[in-house]
C-alpha atoms as a PDB file:
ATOM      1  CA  UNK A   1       0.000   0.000   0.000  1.00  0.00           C
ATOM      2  CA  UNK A   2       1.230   3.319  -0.810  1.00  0.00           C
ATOM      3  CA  UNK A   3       0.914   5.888   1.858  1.00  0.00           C
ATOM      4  CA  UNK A   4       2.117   9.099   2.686  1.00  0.00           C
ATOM      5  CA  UNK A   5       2.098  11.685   5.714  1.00  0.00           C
ATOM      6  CA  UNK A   6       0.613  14.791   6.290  1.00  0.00           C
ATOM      7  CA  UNK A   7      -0.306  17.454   8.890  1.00  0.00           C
ATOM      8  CA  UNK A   8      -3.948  16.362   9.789  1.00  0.00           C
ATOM      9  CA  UNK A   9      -7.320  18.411   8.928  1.00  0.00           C
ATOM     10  CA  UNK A  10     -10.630  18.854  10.557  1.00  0.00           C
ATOM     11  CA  UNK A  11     -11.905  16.470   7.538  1.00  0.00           C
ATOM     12  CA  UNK A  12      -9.930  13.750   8.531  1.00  0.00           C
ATOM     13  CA  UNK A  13     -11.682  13.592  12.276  1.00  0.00           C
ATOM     14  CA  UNK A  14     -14.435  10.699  10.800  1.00  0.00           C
ATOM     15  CA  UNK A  15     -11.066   8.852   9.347  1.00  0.00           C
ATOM     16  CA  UNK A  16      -9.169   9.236  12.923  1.00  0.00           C
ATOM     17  CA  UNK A  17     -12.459   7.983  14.749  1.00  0.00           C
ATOM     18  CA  UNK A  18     -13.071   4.539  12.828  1.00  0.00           C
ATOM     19  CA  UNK A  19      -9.546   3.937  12.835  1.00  0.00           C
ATOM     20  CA  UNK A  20      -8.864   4.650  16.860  1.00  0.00           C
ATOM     21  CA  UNK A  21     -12.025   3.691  18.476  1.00  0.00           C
ATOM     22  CA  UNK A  22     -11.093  -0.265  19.096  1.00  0.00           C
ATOM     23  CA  UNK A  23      -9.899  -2.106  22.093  1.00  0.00           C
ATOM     24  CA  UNK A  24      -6.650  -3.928  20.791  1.00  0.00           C
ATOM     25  CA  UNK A  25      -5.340  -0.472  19.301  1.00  0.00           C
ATOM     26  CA  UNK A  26      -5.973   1.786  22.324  1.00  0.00           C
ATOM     27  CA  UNK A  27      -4.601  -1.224  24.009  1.00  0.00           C
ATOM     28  CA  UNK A  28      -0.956  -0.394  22.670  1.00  0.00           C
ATOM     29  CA  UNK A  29      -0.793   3.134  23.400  1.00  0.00           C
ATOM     30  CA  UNK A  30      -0.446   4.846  27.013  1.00  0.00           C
ATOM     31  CA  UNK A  31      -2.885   7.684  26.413  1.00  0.00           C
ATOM     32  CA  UNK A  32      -5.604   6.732  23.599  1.00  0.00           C
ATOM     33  CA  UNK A  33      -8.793   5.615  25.805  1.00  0.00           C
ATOM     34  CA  UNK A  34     -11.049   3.306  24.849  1.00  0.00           C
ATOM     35  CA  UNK A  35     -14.303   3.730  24.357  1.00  0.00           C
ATOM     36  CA  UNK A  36     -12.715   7.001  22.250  1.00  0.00           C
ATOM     37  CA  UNK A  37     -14.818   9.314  22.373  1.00  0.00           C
ATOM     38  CA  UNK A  38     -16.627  10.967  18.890  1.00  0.00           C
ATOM     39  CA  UNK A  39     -15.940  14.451  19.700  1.00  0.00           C
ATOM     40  CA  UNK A  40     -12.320  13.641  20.898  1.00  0.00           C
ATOM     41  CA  UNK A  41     -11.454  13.506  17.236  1.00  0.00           C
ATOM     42  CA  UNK A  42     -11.334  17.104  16.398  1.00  0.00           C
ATOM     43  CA  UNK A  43      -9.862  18.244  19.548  1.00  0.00           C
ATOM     44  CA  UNK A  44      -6.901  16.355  18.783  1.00  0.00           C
ATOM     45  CA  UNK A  45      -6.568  17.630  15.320  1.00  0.00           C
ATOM     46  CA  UNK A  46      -6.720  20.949  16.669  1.00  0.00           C
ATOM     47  CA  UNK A  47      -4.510  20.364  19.690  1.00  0.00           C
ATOM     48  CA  UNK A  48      -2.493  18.657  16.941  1.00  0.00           C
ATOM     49  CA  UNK A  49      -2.143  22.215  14.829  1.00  0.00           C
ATOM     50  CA  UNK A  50      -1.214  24.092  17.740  1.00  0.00           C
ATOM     51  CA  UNK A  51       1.453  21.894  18.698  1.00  0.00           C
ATOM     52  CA  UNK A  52       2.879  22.153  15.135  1.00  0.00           C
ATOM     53  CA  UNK A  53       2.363  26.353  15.272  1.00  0.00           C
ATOM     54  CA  UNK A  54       4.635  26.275  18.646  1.00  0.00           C
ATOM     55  CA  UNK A  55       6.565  23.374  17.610  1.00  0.00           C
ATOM     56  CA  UNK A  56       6.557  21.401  20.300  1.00  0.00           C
ATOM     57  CA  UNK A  57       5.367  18.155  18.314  1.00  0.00           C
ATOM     58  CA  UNK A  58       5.019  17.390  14.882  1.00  0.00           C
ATOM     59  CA  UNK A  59       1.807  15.378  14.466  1.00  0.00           C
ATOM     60  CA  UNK A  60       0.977  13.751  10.575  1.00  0.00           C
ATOM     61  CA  UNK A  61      -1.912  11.766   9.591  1.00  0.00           C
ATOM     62  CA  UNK A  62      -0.951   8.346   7.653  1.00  0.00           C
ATOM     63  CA  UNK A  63      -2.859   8.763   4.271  1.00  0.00           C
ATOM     64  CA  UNK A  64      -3.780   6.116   1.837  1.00  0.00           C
ATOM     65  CA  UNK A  65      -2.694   7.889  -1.217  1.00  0.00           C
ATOM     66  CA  UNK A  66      -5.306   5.657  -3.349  1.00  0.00           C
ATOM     67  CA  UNK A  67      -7.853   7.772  -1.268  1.00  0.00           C
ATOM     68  CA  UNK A  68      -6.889  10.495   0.712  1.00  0.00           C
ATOM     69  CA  UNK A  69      -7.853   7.986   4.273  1.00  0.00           C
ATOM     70  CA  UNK A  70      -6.322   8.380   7.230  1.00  0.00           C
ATOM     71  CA  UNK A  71      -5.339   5.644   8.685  1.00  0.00           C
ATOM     72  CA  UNK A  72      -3.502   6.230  11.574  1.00  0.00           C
ATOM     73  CA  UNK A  73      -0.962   8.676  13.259  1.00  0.00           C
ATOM     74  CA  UNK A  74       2.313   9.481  13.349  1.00  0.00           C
ATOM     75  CA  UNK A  75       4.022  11.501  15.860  1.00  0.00           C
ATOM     76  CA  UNK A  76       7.783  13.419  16.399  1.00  0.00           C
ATOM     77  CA  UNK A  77       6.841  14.398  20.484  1.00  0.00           C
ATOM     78  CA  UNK A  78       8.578  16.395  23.124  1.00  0.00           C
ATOM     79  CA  UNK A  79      10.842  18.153  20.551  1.00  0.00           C
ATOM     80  CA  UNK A  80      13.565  19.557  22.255  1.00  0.00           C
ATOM     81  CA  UNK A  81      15.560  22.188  20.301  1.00  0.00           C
ATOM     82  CA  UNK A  82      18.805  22.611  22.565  1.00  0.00           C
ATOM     83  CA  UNK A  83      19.391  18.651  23.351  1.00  0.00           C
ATOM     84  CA  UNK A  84      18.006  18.148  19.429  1.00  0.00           C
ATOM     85  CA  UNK A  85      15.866  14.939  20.398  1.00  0.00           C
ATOM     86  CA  UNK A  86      12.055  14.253  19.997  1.00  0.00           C
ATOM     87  CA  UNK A  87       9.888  11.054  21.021  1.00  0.00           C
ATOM     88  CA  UNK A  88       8.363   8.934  18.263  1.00  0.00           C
ATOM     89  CA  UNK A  89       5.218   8.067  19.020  1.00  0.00           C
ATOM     90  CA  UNK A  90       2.294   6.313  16.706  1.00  0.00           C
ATOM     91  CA  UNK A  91      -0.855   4.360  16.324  1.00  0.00           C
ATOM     92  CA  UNK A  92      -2.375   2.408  12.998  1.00  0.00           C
ATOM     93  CA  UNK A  93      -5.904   1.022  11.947  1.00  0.00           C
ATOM     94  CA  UNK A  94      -6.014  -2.766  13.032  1.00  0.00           C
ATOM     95  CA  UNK A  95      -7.279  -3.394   9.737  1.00  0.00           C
ATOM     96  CA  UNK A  96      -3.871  -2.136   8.117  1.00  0.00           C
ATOM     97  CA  UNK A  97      -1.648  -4.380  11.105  1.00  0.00           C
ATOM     98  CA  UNK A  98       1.050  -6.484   9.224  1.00  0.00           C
ATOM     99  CA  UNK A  99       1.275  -4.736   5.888  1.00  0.00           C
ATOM    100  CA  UNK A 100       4.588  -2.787   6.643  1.00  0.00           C
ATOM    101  CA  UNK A 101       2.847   0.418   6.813  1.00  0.00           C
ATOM    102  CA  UNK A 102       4.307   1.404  10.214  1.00  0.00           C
ATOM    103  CA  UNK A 103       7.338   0.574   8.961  1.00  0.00           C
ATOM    104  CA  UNK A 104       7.319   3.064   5.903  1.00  0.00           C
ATOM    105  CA  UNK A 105       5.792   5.841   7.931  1.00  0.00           C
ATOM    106  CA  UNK A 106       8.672   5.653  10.564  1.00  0.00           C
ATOM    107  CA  UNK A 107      11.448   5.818   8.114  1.00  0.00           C
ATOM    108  CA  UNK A 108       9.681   8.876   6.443  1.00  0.00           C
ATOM    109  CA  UNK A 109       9.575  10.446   9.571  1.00  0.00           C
ATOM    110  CA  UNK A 110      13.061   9.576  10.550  1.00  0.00           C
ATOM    111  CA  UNK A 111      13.804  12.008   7.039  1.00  0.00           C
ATOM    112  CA  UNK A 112      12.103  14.387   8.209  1.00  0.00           C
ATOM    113  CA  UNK A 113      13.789  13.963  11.954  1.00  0.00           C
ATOM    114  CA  UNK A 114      17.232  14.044  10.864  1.00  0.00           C
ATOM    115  CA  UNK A 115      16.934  15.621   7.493  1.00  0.00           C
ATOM    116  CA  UNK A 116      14.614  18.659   7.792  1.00  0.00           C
ATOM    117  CA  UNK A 117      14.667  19.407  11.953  1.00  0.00           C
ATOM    118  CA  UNK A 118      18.420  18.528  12.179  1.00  0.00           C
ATOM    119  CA  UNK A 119      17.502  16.379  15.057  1.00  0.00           C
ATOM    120  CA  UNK A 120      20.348  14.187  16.308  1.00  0.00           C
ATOM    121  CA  UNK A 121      18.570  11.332  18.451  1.00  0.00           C
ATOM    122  CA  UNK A 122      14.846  10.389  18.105  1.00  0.00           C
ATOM    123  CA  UNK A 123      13.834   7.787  20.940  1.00  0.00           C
ATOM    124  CA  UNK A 124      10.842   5.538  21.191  1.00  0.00           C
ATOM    125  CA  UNK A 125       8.886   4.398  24.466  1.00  0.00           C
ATOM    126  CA  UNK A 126       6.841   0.742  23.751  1.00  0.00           C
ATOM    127  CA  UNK A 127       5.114  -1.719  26.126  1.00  0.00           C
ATOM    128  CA  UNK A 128       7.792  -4.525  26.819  1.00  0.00           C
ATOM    129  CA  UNK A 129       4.651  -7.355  25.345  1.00  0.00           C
ATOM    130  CA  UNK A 130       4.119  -5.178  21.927  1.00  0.00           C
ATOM    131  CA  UNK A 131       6.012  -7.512  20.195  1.00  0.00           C
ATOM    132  CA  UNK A 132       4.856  -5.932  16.536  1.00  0.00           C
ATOM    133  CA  UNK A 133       6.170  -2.365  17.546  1.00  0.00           C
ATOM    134  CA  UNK A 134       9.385  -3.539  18.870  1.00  0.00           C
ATOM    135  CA  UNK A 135      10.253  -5.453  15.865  1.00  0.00           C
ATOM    136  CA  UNK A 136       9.270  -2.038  13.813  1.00  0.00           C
ATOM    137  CA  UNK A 137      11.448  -0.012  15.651  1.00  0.00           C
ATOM    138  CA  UNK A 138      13.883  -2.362  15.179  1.00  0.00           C
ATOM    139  CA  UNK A 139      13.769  -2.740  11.548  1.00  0.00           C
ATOM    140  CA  UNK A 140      14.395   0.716  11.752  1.00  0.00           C
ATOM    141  CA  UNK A 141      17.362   0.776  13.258  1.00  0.00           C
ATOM    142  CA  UNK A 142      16.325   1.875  16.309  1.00  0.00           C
ATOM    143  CA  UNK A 143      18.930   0.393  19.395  1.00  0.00           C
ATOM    144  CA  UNK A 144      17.448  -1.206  22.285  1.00  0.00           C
ATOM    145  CA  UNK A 145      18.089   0.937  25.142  1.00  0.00           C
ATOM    146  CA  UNK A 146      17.075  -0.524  28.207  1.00  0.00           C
ATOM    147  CA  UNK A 147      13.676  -1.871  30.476  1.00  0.00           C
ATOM    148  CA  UNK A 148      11.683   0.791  32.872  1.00  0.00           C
ATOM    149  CA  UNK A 149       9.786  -1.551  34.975  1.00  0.00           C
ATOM    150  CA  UNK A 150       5.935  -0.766  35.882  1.00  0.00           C
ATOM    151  CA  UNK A 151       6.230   2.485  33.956  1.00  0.00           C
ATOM    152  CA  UNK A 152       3.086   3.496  33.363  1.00  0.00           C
ATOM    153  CA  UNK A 153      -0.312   2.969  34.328  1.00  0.00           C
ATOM    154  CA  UNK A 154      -2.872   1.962  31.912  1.00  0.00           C
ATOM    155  CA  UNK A 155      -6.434   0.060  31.954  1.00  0.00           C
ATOM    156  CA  UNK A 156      -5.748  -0.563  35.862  1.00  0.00           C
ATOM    157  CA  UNK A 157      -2.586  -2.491  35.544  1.00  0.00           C
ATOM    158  CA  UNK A 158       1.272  -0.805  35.106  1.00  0.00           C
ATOM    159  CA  UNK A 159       3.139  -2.128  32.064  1.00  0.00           C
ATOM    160  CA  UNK A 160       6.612  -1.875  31.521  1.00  0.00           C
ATOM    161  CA  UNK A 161       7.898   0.189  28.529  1.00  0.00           C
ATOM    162  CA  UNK A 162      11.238  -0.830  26.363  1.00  0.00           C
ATOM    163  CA  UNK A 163      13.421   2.584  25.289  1.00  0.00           C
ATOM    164  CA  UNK A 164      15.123   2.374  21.884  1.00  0.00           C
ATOM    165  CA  UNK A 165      16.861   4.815  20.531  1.00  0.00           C
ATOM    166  CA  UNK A 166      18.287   5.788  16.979  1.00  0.00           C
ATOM    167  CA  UNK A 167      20.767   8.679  16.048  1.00  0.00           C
ATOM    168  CA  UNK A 168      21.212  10.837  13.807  1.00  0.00           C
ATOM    169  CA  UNK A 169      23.448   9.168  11.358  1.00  0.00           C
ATOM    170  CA  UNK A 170      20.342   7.167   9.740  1.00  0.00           C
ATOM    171  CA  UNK A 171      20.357   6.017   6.368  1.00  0.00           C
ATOM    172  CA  UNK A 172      18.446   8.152   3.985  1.00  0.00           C
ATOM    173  CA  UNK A 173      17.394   4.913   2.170  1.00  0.00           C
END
């Protein structure tokens, strides 16, 4: 599937909604709640503008080019212009799990990271049992940089959460 990113719209809020409201992907992600609510759509496109206007994140929609769809999110977080670092952060539509999407829409990001920004070190947070976003961070050439037991708090329980890192020598390939 060809996809592309791009800084999201209020159009795109019915997209975000039937991709994020499910169980299994909320389940992966330390702040997405679950039931998601309808109106919680827009607010995070627009929180999502204003965080690009101060630049404090830079927040894309995953399109299906075929279409125009969003299909998930993509997200450069906690950009920090002195230490030049950010968080990558992102979700995906269950329906488009194991297609190698995430893959492609981290290593355009990571052009934009190190290319455009200038950042030198882009770091990733993921539950220690996310076994599919490990191995995509991976394949990225993210490093595995160490365990942070009971972490965070989610659904109840605390999960641990796996740091991996990747600098700013990345392959432009």
């Amino acid at each position: 599937m060809n996809i592309g990113l791009r800084k999201l719209t209020l159009k795109d809020a019915k997209d975000i909604y039937e991709n994020i409201n499910d169980p299994v992907v909320s389940r992966w992600t330390a702040l997405i709640p679950y039931p998601y609510p309808k109106d919680l759509a827009k607010k995070f496109i627009r929180s999502s503008q204003y965080q690009i206007k101060k630049e404090k994140s830079l927040i894309l929609g995953i399109e299906l080019l075929e279409n125009k769809k969003i299909i998930g999110v993509i997200s450069l977080m906690h950009i920090n212009k002195i230490h030049k670092r950010a968080e990558i952060g992102y979700w995906l539509g269950k329906k488009y799990w194991g297609k190698g999407i995430m893959k492609q829409a981290v290593k355009e990001i990571l052009k934009i990271a190190f290319g455009e920004m200038k950042l030198h070190r882009v770091y990733a947070k993921v539950f220690e049992e996310n076994i599919a976003s490990r191995k995509t961070v991976e394949k990225c050439g993210f490093q595995y940089e160490g365990l942070h037991k009971d972490s965070c708090f989610k659904n109840g329980k605390y999960r641990s959460v796996i740091t991996y890192a990747i600098l700013g020598n990345y392959s432009k390939d």
